[in-house]
C-alpha atoms as a PDB file:
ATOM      1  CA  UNK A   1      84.898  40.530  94.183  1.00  0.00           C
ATOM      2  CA  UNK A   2      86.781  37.849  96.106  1.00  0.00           C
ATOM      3  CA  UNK A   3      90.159  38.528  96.849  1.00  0.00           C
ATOM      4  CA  UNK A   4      93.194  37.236  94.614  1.00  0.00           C
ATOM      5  CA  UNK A   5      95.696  35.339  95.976  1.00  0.00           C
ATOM      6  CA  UNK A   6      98.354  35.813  93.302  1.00  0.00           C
ATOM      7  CA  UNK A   7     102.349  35.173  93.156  1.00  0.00           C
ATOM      8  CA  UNK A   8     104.077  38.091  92.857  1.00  0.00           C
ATOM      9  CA  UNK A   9     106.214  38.641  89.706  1.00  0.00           C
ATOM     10  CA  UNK A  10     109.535  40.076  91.310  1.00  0.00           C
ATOM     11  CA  UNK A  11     111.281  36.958  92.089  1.00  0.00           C
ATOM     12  CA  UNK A  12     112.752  38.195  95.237  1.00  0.00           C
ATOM     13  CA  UNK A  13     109.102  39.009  96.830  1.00  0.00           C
ATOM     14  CA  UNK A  14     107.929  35.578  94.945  1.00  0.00           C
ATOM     15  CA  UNK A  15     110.018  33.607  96.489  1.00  0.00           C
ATOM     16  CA  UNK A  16     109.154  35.466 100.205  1.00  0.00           C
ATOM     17  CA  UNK A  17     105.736  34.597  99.499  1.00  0.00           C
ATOM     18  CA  UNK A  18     106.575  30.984  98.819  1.00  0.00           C
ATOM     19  CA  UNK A  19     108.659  30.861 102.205  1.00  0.00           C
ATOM     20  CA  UNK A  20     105.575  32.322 104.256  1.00  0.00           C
ATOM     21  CA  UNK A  21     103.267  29.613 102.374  1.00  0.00           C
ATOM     22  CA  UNK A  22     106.307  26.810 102.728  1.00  0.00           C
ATOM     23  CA  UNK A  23     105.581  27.695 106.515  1.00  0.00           C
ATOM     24  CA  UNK A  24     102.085  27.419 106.813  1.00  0.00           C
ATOM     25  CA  UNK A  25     101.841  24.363 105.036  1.00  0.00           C
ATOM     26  CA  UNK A  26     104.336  22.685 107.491  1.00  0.00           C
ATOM     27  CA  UNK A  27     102.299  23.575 110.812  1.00  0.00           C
ATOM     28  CA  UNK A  28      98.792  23.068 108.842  1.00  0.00           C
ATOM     29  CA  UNK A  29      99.747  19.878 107.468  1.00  0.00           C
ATOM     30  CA  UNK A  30     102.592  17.858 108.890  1.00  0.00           C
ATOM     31  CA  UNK A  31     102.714  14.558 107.017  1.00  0.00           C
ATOM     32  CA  UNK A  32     103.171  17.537 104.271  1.00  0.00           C
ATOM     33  CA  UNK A  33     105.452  18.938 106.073  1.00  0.00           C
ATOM     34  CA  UNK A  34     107.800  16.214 106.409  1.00  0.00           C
ATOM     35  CA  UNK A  35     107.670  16.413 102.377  1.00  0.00           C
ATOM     36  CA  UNK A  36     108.233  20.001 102.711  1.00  0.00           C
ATOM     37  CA  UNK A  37     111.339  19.703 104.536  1.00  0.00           C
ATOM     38  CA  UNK A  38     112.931  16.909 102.548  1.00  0.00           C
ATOM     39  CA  UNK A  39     112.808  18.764  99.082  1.00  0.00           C
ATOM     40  CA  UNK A  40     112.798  22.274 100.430  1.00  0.00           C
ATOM     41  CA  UNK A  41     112.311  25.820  99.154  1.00  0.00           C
ATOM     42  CA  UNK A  42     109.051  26.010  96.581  1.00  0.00           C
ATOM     43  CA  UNK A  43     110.492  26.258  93.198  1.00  0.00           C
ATOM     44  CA  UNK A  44     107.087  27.037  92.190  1.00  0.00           C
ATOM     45  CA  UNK A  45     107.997  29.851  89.227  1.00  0.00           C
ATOM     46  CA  UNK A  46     105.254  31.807  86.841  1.00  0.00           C
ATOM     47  CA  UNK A  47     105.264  31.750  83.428  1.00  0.00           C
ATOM     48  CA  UNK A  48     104.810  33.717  80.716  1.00  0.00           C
ATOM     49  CA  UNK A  49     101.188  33.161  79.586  1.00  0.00           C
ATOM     50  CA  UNK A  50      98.535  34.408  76.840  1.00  0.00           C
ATOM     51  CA  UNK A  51      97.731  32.171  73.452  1.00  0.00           C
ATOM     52  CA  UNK A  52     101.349  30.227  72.594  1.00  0.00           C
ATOM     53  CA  UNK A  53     101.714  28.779  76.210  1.00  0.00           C
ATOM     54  CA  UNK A  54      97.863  27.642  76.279  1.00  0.00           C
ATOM     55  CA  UNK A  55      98.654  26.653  72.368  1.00  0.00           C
ATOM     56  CA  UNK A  56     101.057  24.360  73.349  1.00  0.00           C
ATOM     57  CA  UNK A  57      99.761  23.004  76.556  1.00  0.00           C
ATOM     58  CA  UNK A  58      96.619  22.244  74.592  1.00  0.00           C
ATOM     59  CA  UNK A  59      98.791  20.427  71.708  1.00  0.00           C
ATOM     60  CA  UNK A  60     100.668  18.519  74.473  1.00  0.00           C
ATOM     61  CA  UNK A  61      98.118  16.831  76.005  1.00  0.00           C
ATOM     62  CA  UNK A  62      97.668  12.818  76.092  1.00  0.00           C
ATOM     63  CA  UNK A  63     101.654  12.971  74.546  1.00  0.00           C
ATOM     64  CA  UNK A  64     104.666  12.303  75.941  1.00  0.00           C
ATOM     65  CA  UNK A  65     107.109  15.598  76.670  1.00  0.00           C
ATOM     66  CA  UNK A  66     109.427  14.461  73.534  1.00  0.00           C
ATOM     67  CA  UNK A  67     106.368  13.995  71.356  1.00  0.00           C
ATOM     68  CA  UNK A  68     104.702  16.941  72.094  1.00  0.00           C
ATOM     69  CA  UNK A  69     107.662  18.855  71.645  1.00  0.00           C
ATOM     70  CA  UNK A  70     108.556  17.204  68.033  1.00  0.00           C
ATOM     71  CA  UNK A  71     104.880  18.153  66.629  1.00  0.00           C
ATOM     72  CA  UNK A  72     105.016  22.123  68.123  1.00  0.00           C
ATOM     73  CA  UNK A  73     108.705  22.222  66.230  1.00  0.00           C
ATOM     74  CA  UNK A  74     106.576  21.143  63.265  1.00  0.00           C
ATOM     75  CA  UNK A  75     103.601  23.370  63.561  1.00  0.00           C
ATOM     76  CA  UNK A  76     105.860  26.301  64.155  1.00  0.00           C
ATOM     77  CA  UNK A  77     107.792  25.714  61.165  1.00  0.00           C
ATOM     78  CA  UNK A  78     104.735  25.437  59.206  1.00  0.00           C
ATOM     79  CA  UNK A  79     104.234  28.576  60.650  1.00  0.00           C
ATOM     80  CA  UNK A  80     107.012  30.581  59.830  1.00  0.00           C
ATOM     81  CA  UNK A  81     108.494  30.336  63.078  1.00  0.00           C
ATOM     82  CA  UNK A  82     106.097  33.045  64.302  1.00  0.00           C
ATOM     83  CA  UNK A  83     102.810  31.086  66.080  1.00  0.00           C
ATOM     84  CA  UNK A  84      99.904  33.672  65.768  1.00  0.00           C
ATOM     85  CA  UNK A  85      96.373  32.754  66.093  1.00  0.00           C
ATOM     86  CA  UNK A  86      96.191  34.192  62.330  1.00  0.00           C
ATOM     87  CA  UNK A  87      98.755  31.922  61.089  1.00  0.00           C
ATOM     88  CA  UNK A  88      97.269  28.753  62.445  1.00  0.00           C
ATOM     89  CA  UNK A  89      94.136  29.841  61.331  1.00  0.00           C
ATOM     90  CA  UNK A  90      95.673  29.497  58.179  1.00  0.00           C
ATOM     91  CA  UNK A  91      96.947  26.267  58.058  1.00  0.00           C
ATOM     92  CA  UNK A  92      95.063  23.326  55.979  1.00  0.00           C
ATOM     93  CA  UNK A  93      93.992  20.219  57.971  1.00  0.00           C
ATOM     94  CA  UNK A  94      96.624  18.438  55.825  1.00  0.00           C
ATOM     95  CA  UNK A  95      99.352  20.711  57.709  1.00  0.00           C
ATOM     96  CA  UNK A  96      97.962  19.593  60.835  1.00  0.00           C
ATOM     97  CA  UNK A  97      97.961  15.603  59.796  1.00  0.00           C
ATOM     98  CA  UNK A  98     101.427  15.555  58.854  1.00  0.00           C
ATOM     99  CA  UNK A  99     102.680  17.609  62.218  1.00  0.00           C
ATOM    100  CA  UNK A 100     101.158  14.461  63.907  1.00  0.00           C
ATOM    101  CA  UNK A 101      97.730  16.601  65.371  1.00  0.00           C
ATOM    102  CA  UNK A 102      94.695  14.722  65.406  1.00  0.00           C
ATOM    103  CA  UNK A 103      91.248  15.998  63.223  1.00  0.00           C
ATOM    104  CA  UNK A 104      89.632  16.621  67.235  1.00  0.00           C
ATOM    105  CA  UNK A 105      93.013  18.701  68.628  1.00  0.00           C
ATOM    106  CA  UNK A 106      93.245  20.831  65.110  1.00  0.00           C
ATOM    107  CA  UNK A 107      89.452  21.618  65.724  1.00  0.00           C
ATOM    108  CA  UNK A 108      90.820  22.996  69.934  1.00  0.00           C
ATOM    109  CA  UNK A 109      93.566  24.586  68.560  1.00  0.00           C
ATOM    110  CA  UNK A 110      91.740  26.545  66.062  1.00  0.00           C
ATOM    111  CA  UNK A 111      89.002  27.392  68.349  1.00  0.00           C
ATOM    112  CA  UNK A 112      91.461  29.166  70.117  1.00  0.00           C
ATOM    113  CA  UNK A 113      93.257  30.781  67.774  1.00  0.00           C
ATOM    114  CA  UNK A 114      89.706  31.748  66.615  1.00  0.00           C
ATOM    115  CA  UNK A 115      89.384  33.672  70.512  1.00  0.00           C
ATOM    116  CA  UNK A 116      92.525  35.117  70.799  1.00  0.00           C
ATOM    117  CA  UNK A 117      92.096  36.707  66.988  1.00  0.00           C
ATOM    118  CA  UNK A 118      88.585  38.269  67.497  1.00  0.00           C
ATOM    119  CA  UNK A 119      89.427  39.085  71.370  1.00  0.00           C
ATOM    120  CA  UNK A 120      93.332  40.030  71.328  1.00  0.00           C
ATOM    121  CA  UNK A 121      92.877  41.469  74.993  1.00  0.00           C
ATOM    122  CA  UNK A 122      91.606  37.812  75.744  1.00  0.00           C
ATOM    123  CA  UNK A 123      94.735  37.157  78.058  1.00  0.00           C
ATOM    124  CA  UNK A 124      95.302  40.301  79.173  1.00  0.00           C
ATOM    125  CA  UNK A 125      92.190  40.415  81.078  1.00  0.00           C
ATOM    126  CA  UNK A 126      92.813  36.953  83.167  1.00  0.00           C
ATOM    127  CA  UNK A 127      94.644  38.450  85.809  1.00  0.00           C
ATOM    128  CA  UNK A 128      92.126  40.926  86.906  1.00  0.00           C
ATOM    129  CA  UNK A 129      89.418  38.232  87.312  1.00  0.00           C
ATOM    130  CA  UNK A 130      88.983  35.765  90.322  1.00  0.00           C
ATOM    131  CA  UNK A 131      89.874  32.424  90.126  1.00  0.00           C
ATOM    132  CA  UNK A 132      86.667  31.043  89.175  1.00  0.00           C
ATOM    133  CA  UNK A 133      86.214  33.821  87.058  1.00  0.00           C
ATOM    134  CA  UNK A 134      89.477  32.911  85.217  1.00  0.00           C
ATOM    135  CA  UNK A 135      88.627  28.930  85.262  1.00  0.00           C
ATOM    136  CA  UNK A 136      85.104  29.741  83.589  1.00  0.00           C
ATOM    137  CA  UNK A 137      86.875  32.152  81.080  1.00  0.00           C
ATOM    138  CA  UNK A 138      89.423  29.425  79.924  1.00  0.00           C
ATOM    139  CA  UNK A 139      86.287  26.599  79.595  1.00  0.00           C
ATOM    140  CA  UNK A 140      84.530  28.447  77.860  1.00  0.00           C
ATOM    141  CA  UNK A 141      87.405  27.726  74.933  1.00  0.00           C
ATOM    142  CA  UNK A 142      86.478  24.613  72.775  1.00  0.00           C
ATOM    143  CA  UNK A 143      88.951  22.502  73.925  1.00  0.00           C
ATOM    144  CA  UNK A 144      90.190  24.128  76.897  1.00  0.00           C
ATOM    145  CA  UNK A 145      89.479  21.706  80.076  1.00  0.00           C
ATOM    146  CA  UNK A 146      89.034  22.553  83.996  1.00  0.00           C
ATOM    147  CA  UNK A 147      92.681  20.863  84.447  1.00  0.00           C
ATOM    148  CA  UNK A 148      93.969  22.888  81.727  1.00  0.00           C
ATOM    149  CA  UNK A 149      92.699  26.015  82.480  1.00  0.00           C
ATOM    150  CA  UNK A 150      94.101  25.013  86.538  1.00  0.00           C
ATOM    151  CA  UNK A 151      97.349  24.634  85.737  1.00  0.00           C
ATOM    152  CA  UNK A 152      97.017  27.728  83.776  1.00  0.00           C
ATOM    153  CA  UNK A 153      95.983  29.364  86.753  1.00  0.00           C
ATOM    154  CA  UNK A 154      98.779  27.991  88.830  1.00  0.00           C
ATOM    155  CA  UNK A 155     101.583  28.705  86.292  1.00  0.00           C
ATOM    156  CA  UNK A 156     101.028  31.571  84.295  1.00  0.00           C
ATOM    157  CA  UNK A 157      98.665  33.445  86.272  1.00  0.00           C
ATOM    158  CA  UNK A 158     100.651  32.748  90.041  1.00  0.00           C
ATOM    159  CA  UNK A 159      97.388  31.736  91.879  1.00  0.00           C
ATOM    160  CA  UNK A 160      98.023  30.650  95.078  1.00  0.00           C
ATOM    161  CA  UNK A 161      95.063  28.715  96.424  1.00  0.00           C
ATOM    162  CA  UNK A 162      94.044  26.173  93.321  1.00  0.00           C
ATOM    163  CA  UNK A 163      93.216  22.697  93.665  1.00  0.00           C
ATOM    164  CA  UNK A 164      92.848  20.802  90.542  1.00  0.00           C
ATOM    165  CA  UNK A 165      90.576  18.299  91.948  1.00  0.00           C
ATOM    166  CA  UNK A 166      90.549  16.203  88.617  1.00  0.00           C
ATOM    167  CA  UNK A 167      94.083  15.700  88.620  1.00  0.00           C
ATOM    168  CA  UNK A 168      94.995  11.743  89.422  1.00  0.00           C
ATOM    169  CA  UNK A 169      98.946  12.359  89.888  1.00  0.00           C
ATOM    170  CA  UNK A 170      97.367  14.479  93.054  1.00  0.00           C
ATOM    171  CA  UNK A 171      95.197  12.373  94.100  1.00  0.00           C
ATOM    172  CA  UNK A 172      97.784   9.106  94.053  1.00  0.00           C
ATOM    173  CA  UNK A 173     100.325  11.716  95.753  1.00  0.00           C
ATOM    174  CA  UNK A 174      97.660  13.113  98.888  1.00  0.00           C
ATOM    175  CA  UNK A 175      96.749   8.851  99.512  1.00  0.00           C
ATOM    176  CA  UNK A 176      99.945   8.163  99.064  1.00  0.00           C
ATOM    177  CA  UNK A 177     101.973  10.503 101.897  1.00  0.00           C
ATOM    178  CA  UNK A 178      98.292   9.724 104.293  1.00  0.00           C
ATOM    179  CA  UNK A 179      98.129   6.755 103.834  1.00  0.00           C
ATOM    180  CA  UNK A 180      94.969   6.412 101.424  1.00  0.00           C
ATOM    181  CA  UNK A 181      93.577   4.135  98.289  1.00  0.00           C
ATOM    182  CA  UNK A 182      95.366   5.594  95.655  1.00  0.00           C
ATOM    183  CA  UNK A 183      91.557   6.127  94.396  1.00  0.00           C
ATOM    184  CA  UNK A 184      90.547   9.037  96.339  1.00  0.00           C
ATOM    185  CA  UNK A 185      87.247  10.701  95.895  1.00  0.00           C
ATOM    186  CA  UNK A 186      87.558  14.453  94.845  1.00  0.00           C
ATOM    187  CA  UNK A 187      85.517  15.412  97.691  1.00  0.00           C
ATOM    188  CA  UNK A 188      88.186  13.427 100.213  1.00  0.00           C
ATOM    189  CA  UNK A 189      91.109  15.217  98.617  1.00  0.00           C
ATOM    190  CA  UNK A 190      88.933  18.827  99.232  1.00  0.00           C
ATOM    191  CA  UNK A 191      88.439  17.865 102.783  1.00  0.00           C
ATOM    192  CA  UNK A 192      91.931  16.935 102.928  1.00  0.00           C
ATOM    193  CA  UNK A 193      93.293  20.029 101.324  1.00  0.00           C
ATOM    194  CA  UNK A 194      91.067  22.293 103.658  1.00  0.00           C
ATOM    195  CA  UNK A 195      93.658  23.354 105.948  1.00  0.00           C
ATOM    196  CA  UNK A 196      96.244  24.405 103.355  1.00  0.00           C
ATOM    197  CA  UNK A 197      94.332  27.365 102.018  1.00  0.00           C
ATOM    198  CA  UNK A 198      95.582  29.672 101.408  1.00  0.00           C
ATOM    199  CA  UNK A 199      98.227  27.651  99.633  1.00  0.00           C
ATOM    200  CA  UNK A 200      96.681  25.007  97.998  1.00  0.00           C
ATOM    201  CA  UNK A 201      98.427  25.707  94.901  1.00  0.00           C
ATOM    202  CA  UNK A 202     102.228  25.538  96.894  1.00  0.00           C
ATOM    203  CA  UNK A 203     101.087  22.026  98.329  1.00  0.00           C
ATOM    204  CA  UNK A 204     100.498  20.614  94.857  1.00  0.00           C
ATOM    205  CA  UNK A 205     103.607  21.510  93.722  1.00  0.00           C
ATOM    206  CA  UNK A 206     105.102  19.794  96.144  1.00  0.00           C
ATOM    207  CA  UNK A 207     102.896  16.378  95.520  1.00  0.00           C
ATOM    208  CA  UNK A 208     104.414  17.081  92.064  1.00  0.00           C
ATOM    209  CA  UNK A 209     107.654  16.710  93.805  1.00  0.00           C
ATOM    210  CA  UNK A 210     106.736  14.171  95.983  1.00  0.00           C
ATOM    211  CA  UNK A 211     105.237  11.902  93.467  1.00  0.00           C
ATOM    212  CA  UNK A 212     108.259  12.697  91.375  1.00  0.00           C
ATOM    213  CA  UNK A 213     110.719  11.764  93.893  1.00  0.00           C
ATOM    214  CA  UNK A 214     108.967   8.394  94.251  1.00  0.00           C
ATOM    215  CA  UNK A 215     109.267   7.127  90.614  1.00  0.00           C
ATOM    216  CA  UNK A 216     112.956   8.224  90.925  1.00  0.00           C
ATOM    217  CA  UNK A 217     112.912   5.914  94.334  1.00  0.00           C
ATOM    218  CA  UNK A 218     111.197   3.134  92.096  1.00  0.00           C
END
């Protein structure tokens, strides 16, 4: 089994580990480096995971932040104020029309509410597997895409060395601090990103930054 590279969950050995990858980034990468040293310390957290944080990231996608987060106050009202995969399961499409969810994302979310009912040790298994492992477990979701189930990866689960290839904000972030076309090939940004393993995951969050930093600029 391949080894996991994995953020710790004490904060005080997390943010160690984040120092030591900070560091290797900087002499691996310096262009990267230079972006390292302007923003600073990783602030690259985990969070909690299992079926209400991939609920909601599923909901959220294609919307706005203040959109998303209007229709999952709606859904969990609907709900009770308790989001289960049995209480969503219970919902009519009619609920789902009026929180503002489309007929397709009603169909994802139920699909997994559908997994995390009949396997309820779905999400407690993720950490144990390998990334790919992981990645193929979330796809396998109706619904669930490779971003999806990266940033999963990267933010509930702590993985250290993910690359979410697919991911254009990352790709207009890598061309933009080497100087590329924003549109850069997948298989550029790999070649790119070779010499920040173990750490690809810390170097995308700070494109996030970087990128970030920019539209504030603009």
């Amino acid at each position: 089994m391949p080894e996991i590279h994995a953020l710790p969950v004490r904060h005080e050995v997390a943010a160690a580990k984040l120092a030591e990858a900070s560091a290797h980034l900087a002499a691996a990468d310096l262009r990267l480096g230079a972006v390292i040293g302007r923003i600073g310390p990783c602030g690259l957290r985990r969070r909690a995971g299992g079926f209400r944080r991939l609920f909601r990231s599923i909901l959220g996608q294609q919307l706005s932040i203040k959109a998303a987060a209007t229709i999952h106050g709606r859904i969990v009202a609907a709900c009770g104020d308790a989001v289960t995969p049995e209480r969503i399961l219970e919902l009519p499409d009619r609920t789902f029309a009026e929180a503002g969810v489309s007929r397709q994302k009603s169909r994802y979310l139920r699909a997994l509410a559908e997994v995390a009912r009949d396997d309820p040790r779905f999400f407690d298994r993720l950490p144990r597997l390998s990334d790919d492992a992981a990645i193929e477990r979330l796809t396998s979701i109706f619904g669930v895409g490779r971003w999806t189930a990266e940033m999963y990866l990267i933010f509930c689960l702590g993985r250290l060395d993910v690359l979410p290839l697919g991911d254009v904000s990352i790709h207009a972030a890598a061309a933009d601090l080497h100087g590329l076309r924003r549109r850069m090939l997948p298989k550029r940004l790999e070649r790119l990103a070779k010499p920040w393993r173990p750490y690809r995951s810390v170097a995308v969050w700070y494109l996030y930054e970087h990128l970030d930093a920019k539209r504030v600029g603009d």
